[in-house]
C-alpha atoms as a PDB file:
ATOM      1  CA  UNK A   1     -60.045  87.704   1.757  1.00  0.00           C
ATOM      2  CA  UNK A   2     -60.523  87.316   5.241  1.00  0.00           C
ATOM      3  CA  UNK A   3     -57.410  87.912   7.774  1.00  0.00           C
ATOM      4  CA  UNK A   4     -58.254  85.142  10.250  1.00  0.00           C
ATOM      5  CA  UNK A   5     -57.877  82.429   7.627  1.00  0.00           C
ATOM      6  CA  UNK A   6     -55.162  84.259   6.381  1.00  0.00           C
ATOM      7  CA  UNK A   7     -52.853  83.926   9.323  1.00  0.00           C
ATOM      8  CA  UNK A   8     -54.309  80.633  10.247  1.00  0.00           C
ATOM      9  CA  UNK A   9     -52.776  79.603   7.242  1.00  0.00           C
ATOM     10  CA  UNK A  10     -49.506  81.717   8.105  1.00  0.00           C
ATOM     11  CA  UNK A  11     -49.222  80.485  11.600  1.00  0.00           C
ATOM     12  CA  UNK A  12     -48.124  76.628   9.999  1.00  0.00           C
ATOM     13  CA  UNK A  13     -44.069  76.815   9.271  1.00  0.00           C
ATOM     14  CA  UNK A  14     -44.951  73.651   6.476  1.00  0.00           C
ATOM     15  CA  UNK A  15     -47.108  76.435   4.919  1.00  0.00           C
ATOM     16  CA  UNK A  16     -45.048  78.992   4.538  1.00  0.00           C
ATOM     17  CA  UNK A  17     -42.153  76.439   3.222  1.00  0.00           C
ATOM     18  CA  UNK A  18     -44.855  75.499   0.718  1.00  0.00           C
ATOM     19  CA  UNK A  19     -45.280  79.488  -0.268  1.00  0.00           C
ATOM     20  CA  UNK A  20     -41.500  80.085  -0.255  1.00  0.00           C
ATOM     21  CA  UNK A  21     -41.350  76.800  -2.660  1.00  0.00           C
ATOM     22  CA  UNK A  22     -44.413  78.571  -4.890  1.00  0.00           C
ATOM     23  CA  UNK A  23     -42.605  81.734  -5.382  1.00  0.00           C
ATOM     24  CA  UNK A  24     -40.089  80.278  -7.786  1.00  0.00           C
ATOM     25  CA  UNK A  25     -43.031  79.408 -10.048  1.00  0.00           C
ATOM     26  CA  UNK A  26     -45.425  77.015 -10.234  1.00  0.00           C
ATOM     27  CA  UNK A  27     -45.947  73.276  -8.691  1.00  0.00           C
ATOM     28  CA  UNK A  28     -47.516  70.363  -8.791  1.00  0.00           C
ATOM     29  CA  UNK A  29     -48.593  68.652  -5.284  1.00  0.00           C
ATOM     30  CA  UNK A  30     -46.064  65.975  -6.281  1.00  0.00           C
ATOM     31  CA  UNK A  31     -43.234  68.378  -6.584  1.00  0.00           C
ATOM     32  CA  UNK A  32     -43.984  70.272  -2.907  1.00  0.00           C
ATOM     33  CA  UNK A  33     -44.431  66.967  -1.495  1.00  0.00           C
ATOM     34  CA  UNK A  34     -40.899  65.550  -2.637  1.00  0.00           C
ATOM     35  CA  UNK A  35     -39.754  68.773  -0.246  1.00  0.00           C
ATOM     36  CA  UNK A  36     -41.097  67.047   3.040  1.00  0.00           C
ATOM     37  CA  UNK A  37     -40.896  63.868   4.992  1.00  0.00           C
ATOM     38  CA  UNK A  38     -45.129  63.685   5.000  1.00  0.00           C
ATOM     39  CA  UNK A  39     -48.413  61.685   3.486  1.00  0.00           C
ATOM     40  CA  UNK A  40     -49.760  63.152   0.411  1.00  0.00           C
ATOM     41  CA  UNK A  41     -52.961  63.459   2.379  1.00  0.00           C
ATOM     42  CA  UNK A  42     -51.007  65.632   4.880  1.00  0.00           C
ATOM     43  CA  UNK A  43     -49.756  68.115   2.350  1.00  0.00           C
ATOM     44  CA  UNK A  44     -53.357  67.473   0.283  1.00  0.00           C
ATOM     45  CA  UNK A  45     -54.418  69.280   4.101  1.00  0.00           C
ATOM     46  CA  UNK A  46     -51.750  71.584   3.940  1.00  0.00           C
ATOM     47  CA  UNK A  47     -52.629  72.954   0.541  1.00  0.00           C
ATOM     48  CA  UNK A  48     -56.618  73.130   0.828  1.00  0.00           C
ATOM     49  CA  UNK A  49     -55.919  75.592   4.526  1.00  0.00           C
ATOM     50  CA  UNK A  50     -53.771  77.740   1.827  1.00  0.00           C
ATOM     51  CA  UNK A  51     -56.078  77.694  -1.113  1.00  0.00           C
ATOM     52  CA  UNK A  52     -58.941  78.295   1.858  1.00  0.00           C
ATOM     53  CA  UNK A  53     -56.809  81.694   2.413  1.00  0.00           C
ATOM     54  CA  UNK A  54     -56.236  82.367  -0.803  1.00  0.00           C
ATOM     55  CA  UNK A  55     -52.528  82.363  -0.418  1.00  0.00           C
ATOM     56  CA  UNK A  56     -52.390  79.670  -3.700  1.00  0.00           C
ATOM     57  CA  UNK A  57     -54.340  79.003  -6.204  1.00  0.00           C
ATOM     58  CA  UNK A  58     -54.536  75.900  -8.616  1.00  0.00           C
ATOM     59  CA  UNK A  59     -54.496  75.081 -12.102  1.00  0.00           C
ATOM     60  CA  UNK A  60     -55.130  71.577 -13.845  1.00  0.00           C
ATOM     61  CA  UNK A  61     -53.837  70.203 -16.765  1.00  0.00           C
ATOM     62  CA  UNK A  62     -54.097  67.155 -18.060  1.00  0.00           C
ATOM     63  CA  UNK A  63     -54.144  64.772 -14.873  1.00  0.00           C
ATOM     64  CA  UNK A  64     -52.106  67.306 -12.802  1.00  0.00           C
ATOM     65  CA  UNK A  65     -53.001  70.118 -10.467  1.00  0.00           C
ATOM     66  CA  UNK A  66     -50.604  72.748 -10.150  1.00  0.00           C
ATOM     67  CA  UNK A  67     -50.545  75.484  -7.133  1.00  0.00           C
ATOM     68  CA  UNK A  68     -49.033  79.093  -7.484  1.00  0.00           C
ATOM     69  CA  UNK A  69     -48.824  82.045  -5.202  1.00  0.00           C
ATOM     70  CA  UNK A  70     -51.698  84.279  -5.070  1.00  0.00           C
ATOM     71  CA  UNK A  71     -49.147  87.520  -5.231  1.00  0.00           C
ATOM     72  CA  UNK A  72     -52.548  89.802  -4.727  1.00  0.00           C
ATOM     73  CA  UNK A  73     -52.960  88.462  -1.436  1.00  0.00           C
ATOM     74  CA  UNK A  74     -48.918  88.615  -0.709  1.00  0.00           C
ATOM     75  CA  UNK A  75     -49.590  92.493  -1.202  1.00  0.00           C
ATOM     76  CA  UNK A  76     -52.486  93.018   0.414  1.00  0.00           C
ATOM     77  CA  UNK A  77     -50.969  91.095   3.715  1.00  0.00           C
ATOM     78  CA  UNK A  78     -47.899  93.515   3.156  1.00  0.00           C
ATOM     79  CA  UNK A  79     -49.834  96.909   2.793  1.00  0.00           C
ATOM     80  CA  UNK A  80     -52.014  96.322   5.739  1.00  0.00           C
ATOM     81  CA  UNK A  81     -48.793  95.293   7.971  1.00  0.00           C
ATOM     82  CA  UNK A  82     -47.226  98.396   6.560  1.00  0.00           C
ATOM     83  CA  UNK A  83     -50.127 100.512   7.315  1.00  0.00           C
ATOM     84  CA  UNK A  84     -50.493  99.382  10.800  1.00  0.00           C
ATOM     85  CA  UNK A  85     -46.207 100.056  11.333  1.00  0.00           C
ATOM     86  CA  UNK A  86     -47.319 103.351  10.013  1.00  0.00           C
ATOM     87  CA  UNK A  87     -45.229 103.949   7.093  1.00  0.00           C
END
């Protein structure tokens, strides 16, 4: 995992709506994109940058693709923020 895309993919509030959407379970691109006024090629964008930073990954079946949070990541992102607080 590398930290710049990480936080690239972060610094985008749509993103990190789309990850607080993905923690309740998984999604199709359908589903997140009924959540925002936007093109399907914009959130398309939106979820390649987060796959890209491995925040989500994706699953098909049958003639959907479905995205779910990369939790690994979450924690990793969490233990190195911790680590540099110092706790």
């Amino acid at each position: 995992m590398a930290f710049v895309d990480t936080f690239k993919a972060l610094s985008d509030p749509v993103r990190r709506e789309i990850l607080v959407l993905l923690k309740n379970g998984r999604m199709s691109a359908g589903e997140i994109g009924s959540n925002f006024d936007m093109t399907a090629a914009t959130i398309s964008y939106h979820l390649n940058l987060l796959k890209k930073a491995d925040l989500v990954f994706e699953t098909k079946y049958k003639n959907y693709i479905y995205y779910e949070l990369n939790i690994s990541v979450v924690e990793e992102i969490m233990l190195w923020l911790s680590q540099l607080k110092g706790e």
